[in-house]
C-alpha atoms as a PDB file:
ATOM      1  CA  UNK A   1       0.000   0.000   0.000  1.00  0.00           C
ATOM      2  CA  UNK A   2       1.455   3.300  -1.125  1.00  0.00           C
ATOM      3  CA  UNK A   3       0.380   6.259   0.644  1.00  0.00           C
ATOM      4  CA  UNK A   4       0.895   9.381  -1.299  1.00  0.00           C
ATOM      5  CA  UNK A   5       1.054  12.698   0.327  1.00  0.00           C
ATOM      6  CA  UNK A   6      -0.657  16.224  -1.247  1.00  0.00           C
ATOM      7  CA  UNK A   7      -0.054  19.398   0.363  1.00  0.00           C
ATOM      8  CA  UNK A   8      -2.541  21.366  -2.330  1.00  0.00           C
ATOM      9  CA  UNK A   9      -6.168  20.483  -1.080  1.00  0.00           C
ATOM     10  CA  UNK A  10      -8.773  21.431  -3.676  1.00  0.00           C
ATOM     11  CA  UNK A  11     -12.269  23.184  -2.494  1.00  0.00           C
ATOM     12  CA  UNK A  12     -13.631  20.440  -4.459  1.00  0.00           C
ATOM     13  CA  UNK A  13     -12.485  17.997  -1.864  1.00  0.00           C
ATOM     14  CA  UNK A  14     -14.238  20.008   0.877  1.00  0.00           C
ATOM     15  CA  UNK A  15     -16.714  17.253   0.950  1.00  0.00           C
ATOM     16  CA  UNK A  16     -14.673  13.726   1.190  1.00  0.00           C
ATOM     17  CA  UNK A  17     -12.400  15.591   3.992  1.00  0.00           C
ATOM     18  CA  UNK A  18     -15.677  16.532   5.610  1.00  0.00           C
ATOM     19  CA  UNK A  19     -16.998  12.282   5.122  1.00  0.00           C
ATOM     20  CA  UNK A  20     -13.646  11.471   6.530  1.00  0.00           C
ATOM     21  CA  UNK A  21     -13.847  13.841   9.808  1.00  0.00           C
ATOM     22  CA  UNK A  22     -17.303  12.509  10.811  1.00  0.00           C
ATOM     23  CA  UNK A  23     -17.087   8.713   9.692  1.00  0.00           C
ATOM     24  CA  UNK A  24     -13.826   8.273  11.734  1.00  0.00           C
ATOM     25  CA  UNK A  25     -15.150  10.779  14.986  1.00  0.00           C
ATOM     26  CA  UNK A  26     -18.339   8.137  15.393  1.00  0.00           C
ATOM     27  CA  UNK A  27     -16.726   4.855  14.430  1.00  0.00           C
ATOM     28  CA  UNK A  28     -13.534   5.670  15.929  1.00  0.00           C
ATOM     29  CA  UNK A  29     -14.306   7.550  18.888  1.00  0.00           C
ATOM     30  CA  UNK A  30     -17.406   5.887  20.388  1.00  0.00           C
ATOM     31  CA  UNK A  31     -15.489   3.158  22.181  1.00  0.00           C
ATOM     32  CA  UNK A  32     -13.873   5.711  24.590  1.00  0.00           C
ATOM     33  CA  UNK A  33     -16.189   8.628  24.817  1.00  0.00           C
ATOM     34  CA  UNK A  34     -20.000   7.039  23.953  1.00  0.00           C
ATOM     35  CA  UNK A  35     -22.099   7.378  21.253  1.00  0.00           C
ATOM     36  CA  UNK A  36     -23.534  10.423  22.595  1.00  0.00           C
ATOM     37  CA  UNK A  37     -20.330  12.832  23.304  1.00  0.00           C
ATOM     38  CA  UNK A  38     -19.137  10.940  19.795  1.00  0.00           C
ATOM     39  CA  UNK A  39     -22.207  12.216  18.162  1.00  0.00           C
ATOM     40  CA  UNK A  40     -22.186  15.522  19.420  1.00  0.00           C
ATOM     41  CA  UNK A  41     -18.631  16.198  18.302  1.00  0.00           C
ATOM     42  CA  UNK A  42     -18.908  14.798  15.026  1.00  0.00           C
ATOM     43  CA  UNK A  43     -21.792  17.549  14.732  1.00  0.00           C
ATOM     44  CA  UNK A  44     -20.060  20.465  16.186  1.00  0.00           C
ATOM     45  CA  UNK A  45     -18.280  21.418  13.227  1.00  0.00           C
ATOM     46  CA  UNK A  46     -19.392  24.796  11.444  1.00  0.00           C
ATOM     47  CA  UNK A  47     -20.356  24.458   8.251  1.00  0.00           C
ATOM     48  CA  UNK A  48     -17.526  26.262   7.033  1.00  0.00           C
ATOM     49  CA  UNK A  49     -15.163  24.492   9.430  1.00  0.00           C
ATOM     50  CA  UNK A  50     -12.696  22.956   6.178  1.00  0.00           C
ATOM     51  CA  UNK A  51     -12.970  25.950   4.361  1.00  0.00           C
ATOM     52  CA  UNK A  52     -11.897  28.144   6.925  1.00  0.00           C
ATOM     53  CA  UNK A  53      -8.859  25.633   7.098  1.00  0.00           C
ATOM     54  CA  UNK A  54      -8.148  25.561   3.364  1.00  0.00           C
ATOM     55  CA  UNK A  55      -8.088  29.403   3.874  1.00  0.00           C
ATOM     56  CA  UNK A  56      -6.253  29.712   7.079  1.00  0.00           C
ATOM     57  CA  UNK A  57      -3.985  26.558   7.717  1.00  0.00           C
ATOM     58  CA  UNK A  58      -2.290  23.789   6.261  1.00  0.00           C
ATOM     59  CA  UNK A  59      -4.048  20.865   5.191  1.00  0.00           C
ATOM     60  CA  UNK A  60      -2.456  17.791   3.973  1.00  0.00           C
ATOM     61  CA  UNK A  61      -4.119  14.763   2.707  1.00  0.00           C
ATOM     62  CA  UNK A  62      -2.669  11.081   2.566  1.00  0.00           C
ATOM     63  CA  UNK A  63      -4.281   8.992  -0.424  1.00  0.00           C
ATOM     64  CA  UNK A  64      -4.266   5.426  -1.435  1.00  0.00           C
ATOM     65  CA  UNK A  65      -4.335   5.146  -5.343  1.00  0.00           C
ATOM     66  CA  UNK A  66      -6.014   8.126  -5.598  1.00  0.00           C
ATOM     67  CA  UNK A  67      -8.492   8.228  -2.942  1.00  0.00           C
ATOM     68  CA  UNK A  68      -8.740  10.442   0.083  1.00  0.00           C
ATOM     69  CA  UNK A  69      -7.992   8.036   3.147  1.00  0.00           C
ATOM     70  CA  UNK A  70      -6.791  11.005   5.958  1.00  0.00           C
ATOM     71  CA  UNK A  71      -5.994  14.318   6.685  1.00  0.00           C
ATOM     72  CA  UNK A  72      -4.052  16.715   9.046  1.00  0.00           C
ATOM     73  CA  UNK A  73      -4.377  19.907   9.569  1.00  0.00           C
ATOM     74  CA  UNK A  74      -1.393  22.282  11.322  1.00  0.00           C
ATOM     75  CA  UNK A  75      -1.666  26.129  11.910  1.00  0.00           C
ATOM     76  CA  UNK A  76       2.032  27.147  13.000  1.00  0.00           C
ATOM     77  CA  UNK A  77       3.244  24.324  15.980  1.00  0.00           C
ATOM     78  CA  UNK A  78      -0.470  22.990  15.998  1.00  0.00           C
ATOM     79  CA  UNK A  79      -1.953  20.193  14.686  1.00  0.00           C
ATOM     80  CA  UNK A  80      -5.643  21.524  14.669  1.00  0.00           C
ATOM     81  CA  UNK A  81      -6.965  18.257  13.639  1.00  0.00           C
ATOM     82  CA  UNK A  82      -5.862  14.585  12.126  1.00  0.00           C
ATOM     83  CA  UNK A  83      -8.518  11.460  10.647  1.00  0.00           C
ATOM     84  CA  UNK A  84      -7.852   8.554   9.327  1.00  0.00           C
ATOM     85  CA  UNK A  85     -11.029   6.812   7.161  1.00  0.00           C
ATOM     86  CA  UNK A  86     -11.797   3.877   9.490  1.00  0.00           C
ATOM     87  CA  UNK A  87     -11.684   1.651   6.788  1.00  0.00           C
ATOM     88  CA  UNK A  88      -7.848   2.659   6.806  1.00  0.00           C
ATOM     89  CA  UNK A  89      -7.222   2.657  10.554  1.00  0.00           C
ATOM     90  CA  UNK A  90      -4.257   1.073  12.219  1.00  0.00           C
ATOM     91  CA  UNK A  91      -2.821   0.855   8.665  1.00  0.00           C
ATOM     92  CA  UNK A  92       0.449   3.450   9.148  1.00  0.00           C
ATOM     93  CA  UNK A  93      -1.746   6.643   7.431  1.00  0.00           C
ATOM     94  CA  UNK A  94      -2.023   8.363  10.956  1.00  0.00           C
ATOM     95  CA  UNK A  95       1.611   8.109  11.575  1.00  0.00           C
ATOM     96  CA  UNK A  96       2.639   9.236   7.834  1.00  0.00           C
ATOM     97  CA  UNK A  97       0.289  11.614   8.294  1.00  0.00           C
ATOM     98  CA  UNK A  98       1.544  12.751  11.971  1.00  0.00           C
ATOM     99  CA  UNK A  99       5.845  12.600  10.607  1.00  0.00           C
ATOM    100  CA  UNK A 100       4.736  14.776   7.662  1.00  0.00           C
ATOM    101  CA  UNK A 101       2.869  17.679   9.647  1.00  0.00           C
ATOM    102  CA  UNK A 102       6.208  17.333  12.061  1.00  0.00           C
ATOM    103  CA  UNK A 103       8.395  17.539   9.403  1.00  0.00           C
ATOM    104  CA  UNK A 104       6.729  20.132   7.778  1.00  0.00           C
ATOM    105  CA  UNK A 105       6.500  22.324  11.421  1.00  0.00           C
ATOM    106  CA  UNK A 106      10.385  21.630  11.880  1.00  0.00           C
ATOM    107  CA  UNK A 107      10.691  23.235   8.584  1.00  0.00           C
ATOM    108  CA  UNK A 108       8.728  26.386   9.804  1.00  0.00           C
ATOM    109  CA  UNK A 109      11.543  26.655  12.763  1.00  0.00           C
ATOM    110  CA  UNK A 110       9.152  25.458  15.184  1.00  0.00           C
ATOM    111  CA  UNK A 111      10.638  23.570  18.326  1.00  0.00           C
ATOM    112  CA  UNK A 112       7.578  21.885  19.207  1.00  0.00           C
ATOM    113  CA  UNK A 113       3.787  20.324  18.360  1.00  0.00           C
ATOM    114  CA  UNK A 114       0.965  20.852  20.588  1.00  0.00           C
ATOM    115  CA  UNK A 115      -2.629  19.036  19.786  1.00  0.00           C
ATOM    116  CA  UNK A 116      -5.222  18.526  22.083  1.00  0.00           C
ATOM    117  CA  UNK A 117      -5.894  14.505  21.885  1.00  0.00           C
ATOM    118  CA  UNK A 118      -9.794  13.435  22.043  1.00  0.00           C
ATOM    119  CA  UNK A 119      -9.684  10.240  24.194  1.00  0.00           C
ATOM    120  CA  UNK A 120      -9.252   7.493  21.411  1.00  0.00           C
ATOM    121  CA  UNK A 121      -6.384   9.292  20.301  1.00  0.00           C
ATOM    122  CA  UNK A 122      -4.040  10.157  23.451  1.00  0.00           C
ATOM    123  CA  UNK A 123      -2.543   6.091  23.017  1.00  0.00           C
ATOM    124  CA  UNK A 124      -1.676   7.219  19.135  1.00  0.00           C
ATOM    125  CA  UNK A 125      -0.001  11.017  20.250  1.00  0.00           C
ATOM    126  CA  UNK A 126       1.850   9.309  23.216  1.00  0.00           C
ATOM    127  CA  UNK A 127       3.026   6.417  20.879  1.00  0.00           C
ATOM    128  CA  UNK A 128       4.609   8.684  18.284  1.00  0.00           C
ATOM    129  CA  UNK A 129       6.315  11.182  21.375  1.00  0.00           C
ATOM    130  CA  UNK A 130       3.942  13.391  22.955  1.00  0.00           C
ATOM    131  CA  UNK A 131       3.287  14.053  26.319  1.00  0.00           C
ATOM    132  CA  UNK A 132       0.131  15.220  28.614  1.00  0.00           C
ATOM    133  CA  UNK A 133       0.832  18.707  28.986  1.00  0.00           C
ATOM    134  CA  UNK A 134      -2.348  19.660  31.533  1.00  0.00           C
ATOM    135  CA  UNK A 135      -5.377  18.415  32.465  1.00  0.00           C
ATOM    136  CA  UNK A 136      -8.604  16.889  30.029  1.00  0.00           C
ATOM    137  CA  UNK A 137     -11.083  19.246  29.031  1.00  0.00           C
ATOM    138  CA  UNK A 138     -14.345  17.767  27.601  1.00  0.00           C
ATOM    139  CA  UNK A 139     -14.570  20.827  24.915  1.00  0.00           C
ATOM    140  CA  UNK A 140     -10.863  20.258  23.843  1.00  0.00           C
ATOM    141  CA  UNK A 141      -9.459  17.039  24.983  1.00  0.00           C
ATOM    142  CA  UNK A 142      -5.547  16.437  26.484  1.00  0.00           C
ATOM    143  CA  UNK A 143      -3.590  19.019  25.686  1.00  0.00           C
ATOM    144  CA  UNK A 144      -0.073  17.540  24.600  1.00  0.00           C
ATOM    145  CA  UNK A 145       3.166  18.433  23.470  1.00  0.00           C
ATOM    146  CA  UNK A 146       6.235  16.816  21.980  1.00  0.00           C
ATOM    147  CA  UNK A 147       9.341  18.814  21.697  1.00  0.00           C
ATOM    148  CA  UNK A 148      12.088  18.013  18.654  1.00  0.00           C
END
């Protein structure tokens, strides 16, 4: 499996990044947090939520012969948001995805990534080198940080 990285996200693909945020948020996510609290966060997103992204921050996309399978999105030494299809999960596209955006805030002379890790995903960020850097909140998740 070949898992192809593109920094240039089209508006066209608004949609599929969209499909990919809320599929993996309620398959994904309901394990650790309920169906309820996954639910509600896979509906809190603004309408214009990607847009503002394409507009604002980085967005990279990691595909599999041609297909949108994940994304990450970074706005100076954050990572505002990574999903992995859950079709694709535990399949190495999270980690490309994660050593890309790092690679890619190194290059920006940044010393550090910060994130705030939703509950299915603090194992992942502590895996790959981050570390708690306060206390949960239920609006942001665990705030972590891994220094380079």
């Amino acid at each position: 499996m070949e898992i192809k990285l593109i920094c240039q996200v089209q508006t066209d693909d608004i949609e599929i990044l969209a499909t990919i945020r809320y599929t993996a948020i309620l398959t994904l996510a309901t394990q650790k947090m309920g169906a309820d609290a996954a639910h509600e966060w896979a509906n809190s997103a603004k309408p214009d939520r990607i847009q503002h992204a394409l507009e604002a921050h980085y967005i990279w996309v990691a595909t599999i012969a041609s297909e949108a399978v994940g994304w990450v999105e970074v706005n100076g030494n954050r990572l505002e948001g990574m999903y992995v299809h859950p079709s694709q999960a535990q399949q190495g596209i999270g980690a490309a995805l994660l050593a890309h955006a790092e690679n890619q805030i190194r290059a920006a002379n940044h010393t550090s990534v910060a994130l705030e890790a939703s509950s299915n995903a603090e194992s992942f960020y502590k895996k790959h080198g981050c570390q708690a850097t306060g206390n949960r909140s239920p609006e942001l998740g665990l705030p972590m940080m891994k220094q380079f």
